[in-house]
C-alpha atoms as a PDB file:
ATOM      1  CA  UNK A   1     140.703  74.615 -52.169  1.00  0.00           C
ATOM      2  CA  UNK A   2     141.999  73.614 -55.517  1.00  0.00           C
ATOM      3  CA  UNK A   3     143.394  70.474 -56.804  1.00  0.00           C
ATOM      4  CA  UNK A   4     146.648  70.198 -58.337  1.00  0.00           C
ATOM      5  CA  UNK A   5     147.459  67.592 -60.384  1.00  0.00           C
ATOM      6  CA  UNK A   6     151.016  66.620 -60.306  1.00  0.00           C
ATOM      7  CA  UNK A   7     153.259  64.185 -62.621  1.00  0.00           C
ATOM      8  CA  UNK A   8     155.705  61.788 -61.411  1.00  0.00           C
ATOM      9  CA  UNK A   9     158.314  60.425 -63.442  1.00  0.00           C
ATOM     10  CA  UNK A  10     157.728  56.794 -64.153  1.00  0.00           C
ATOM     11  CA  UNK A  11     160.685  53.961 -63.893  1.00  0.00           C
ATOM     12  CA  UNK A  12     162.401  52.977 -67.323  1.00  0.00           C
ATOM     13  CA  UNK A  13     160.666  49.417 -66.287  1.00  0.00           C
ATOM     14  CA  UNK A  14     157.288  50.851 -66.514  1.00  0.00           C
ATOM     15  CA  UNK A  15     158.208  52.863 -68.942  1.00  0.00           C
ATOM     16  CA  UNK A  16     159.431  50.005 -71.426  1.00  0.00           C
ATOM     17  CA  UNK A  17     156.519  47.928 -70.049  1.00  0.00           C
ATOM     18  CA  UNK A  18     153.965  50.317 -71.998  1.00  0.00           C
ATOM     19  CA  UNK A  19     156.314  50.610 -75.107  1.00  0.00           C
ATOM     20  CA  UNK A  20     155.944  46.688 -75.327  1.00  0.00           C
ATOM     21  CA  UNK A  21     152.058  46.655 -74.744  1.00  0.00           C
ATOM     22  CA  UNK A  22     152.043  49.545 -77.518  1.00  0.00           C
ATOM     23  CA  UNK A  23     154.591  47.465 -79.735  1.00  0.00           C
ATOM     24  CA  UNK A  24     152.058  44.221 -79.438  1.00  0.00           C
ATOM     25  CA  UNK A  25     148.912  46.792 -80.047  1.00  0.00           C
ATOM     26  CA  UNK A  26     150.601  47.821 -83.711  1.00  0.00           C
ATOM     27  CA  UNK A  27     151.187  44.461 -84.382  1.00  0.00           C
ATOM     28  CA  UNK A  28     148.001  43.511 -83.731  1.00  0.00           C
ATOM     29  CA  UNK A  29     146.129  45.944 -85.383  1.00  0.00           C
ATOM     30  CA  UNK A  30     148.877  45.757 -88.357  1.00  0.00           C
ATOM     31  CA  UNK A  31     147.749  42.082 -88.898  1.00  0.00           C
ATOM     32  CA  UNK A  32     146.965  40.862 -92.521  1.00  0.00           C
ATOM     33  CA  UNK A  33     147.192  38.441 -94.720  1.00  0.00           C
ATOM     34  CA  UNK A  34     150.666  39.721 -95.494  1.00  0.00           C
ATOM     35  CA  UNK A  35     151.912  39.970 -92.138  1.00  0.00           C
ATOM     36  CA  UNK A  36     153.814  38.239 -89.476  1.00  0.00           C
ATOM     37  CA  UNK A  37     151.228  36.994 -86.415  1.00  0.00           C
ATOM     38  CA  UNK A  38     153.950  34.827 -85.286  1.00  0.00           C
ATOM     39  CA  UNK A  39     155.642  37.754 -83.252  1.00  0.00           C
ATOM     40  CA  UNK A  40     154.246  36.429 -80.158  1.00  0.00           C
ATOM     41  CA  UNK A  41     156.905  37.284 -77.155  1.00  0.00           C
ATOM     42  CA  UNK A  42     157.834  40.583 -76.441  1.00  0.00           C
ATOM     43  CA  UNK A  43     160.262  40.782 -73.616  1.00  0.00           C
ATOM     44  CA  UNK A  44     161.674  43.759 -70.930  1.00  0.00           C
ATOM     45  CA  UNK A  45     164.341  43.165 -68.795  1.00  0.00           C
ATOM     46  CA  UNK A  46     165.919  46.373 -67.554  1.00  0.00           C
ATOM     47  CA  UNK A  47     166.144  49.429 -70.259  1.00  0.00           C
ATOM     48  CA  UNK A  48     165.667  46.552 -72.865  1.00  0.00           C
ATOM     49  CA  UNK A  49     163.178  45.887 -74.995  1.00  0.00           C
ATOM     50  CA  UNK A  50     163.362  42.078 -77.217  1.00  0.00           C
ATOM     51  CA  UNK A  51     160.791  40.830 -79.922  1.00  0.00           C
ATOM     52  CA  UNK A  52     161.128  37.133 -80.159  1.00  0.00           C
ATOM     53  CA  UNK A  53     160.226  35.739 -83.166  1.00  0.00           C
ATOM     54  CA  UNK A  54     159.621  32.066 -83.263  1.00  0.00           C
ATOM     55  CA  UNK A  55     161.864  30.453 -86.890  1.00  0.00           C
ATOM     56  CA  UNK A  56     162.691  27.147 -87.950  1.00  0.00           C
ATOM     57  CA  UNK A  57     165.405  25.817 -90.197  1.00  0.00           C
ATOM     58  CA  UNK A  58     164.536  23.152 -93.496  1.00  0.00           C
ATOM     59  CA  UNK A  59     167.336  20.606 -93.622  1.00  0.00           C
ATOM     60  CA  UNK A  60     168.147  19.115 -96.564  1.00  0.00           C
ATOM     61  CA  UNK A  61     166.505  15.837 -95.153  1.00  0.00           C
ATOM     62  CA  UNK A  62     162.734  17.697 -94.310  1.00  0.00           C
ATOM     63  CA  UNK A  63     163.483  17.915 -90.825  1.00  0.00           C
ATOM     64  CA  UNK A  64     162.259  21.635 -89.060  1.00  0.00           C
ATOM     65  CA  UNK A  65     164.672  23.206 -86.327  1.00  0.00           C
ATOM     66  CA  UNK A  66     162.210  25.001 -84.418  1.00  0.00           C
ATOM     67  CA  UNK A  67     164.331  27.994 -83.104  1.00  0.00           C
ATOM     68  CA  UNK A  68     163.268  31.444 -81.458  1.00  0.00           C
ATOM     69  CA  UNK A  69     165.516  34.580 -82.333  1.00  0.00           C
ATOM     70  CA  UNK A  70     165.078  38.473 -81.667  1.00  0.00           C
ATOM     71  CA  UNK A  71     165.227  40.723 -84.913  1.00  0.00           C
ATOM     72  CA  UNK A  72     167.739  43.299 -85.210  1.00  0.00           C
ATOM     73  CA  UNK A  73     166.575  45.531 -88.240  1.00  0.00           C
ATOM     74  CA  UNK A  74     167.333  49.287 -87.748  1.00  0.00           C
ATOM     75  CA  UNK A  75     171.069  50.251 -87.460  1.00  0.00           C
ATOM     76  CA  UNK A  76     171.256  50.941 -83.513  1.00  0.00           C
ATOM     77  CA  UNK A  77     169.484  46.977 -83.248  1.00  0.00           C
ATOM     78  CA  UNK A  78     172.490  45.911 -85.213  1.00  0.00           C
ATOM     79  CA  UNK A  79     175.195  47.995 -83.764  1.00  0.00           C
ATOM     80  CA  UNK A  80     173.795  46.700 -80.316  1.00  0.00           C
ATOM     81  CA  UNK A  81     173.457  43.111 -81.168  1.00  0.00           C
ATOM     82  CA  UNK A  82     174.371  40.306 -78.328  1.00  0.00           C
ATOM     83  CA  UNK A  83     176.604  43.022 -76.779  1.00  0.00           C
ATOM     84  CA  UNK A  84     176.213  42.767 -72.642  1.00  0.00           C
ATOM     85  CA  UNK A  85     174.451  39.518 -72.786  1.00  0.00           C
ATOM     86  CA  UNK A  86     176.115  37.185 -70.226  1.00  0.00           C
ATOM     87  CA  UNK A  87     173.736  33.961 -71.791  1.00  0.00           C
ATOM     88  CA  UNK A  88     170.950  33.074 -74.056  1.00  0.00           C
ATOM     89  CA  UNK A  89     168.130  30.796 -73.245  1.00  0.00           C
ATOM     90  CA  UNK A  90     168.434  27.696 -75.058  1.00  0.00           C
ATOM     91  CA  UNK A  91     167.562  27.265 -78.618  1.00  0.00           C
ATOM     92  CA  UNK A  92     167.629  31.285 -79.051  1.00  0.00           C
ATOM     93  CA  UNK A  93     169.335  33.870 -80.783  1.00  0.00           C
ATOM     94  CA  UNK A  94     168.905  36.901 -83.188  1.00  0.00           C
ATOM     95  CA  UNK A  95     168.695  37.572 -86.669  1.00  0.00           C
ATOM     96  CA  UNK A  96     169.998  40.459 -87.936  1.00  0.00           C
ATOM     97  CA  UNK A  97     168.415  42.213 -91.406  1.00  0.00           C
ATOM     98  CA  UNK A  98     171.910  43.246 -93.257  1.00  0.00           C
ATOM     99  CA  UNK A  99     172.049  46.681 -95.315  1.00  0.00           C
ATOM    100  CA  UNK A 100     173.918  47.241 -96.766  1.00  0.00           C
ATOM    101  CA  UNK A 101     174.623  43.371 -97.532  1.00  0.00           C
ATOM    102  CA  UNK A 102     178.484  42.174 -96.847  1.00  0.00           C
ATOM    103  CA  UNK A 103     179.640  43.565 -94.294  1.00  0.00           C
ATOM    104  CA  UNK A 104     180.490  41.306 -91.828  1.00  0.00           C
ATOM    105  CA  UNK A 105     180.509  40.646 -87.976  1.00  0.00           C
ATOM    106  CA  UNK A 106     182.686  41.139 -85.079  1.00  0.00           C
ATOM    107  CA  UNK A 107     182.586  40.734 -81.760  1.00  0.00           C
ATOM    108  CA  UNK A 108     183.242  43.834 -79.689  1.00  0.00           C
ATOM    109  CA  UNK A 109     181.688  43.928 -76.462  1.00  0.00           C
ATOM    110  CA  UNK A 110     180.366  40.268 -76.957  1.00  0.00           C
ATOM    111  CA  UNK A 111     181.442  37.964 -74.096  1.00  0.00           C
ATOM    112  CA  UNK A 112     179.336  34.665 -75.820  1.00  0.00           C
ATOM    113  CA  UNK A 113     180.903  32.465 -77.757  1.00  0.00           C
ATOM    114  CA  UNK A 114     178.796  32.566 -80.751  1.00  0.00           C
ATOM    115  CA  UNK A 115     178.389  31.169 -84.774  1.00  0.00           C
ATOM    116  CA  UNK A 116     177.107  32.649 -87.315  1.00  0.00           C
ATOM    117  CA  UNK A 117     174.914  31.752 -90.250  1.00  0.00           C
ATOM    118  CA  UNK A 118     175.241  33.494 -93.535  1.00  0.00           C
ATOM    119  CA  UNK A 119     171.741  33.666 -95.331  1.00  0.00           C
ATOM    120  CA  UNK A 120     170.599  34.755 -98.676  1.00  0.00           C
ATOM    121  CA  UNK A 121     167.761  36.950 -99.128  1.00  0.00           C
ATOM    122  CA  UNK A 122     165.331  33.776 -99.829  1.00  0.00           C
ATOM    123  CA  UNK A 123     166.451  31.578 -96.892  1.00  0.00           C
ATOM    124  CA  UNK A 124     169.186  29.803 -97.817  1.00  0.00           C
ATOM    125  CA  UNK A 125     172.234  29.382 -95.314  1.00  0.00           C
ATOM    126  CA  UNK A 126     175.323  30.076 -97.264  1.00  0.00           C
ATOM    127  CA  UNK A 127     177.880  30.064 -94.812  1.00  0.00           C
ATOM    128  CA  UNK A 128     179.046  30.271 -91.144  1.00  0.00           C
ATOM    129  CA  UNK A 129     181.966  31.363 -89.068  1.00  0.00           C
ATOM    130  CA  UNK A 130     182.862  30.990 -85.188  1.00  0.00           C
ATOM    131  CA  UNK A 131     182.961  34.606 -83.528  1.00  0.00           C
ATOM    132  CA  UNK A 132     185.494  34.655 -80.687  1.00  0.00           C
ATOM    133  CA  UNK A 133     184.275  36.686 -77.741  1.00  0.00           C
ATOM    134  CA  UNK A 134     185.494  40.210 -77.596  1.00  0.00           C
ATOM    135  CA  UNK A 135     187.272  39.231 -80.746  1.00  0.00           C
ATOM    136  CA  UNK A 136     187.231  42.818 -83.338  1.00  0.00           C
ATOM    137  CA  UNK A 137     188.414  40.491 -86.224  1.00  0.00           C
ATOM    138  CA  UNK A 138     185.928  40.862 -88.766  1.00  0.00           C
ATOM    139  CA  UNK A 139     184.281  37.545 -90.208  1.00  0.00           C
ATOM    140  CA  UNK A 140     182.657  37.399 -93.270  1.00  0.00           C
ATOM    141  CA  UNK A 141     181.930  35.506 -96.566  1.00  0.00           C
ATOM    142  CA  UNK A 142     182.076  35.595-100.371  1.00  0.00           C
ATOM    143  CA  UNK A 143     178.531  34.593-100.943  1.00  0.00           C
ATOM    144  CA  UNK A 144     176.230  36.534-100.911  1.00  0.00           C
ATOM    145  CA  UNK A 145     173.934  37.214 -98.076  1.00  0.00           C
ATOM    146  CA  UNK A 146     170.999  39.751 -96.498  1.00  0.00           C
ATOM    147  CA  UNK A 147     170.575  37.794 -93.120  1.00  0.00           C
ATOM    148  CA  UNK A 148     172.636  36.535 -90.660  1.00  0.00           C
ATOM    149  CA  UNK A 149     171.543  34.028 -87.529  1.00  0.00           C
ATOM    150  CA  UNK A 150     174.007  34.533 -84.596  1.00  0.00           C
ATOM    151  CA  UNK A 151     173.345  31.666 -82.179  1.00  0.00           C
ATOM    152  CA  UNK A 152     175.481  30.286 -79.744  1.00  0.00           C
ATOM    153  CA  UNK A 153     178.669  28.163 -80.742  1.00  0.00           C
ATOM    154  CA  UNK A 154     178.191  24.316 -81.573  1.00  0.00           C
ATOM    155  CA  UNK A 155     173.980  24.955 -82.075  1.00  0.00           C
ATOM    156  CA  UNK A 156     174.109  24.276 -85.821  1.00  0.00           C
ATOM    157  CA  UNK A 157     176.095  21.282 -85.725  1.00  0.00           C
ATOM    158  CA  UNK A 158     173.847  19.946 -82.032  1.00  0.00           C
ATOM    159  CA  UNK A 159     170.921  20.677 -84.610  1.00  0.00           C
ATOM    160  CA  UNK A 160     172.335  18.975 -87.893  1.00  0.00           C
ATOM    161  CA  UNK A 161     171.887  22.329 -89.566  1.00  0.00           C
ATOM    162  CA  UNK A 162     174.287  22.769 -92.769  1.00  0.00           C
ATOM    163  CA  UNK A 163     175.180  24.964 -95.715  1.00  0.00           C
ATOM    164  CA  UNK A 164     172.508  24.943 -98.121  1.00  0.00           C
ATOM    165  CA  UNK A 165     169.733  24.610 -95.362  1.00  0.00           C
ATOM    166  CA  UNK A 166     166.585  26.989 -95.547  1.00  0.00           C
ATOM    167  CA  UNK A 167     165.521  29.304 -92.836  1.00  0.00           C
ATOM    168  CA  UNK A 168     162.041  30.088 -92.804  1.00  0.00           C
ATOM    169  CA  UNK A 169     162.168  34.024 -92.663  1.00  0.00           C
ATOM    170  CA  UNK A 170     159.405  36.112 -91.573  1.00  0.00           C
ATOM    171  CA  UNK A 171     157.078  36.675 -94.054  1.00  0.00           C
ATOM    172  CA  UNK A 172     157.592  40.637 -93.536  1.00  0.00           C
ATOM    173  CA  UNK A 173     161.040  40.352 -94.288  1.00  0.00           C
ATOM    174  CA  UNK A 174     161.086  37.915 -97.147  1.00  0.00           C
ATOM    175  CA  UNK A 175     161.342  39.522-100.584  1.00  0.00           C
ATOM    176  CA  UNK A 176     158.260  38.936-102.998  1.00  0.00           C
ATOM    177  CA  UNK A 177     160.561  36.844-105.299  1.00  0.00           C
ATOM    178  CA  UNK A 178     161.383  34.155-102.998  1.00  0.00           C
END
């Protein structure tokens, strides 16, 4: 008698559960001097798949906001963003990687109240504006900016964060002439 091998399909959970032990093998084996060994959480909850990257903000008075915040850097990350997320765990958020800069955020499919940080390519928080939930207004700022931190609303002022602070970006993602 022969054997015959047959394939099952696997669940998306399983599935997803060996794209994040592959995602945490690159970045392991991607580790150098120039990289980011920080990137220590990776999360799946359903179809979804969440780097958390562990930040802190500079206040102008030395003080470090530790904060933890998943990375949105291609276009579906961005275009995705908090959309369908009914909370976030405290002290969390995400930082999205703008290109092109400027463009602004809304709130479409959102249900958090959230703020939002403008930052400069070096770190520097520039600005921030309240996002209503499942508000399309767009919200944006004059200054210039390559980053934004969406966290939920009243964490910047709870954490005495202000204008002119300095987020500690990921060394991947900050340019060599910071």
């Amino acid at each position: 008698m022969k054997a015959i091998a047959t394939l099952r399909p696997i669940s998306s959970v399983v599935a997803l559960s060996i794209a994040a032990l592959l995602v945490v093998a690159t970045l392991i084996a991607a580790c150098d001097s120039n990289s980011d060994p920080e990137i220590t959480t990776v999360t799946v909850k359903g179809d979804t798949l969440s780097i958390l990257q562990p930040l802190a903000i500079t206040t102008a008075a030395g003080k470090d906001v530790e904060l933890t915040a998943e990375v949105a850097e291609t276009p579906e990350e961005r275009a995705q963003g908090l959309m369908g997320r009914t909370r976030l765990a405290p002290d969390t958020g995400m930082l999205f990687v703008i290109e092109p800069p400027g463009r602004g955020f809304w709130m479409r499919g959102t249900t958090l109240a959230l703020t939002v940080a403008f930052v400069a390519e070096c770190g520097e928080i520039v600005d921030f504006a309240d996002l209503e939930p499942l508000s399309e207004e767009i919200k944006n700022t004059d200054r210039p900016y390559a980053f934004a931190l969406e966290m939920e609303r009243g964490w910047f002022t709870t954490n005495g964060v202000v204008a002119g602070d300095t987020l500690q970006l990921p060394p991947r993602l900050r340019p060599d002439t910071c």
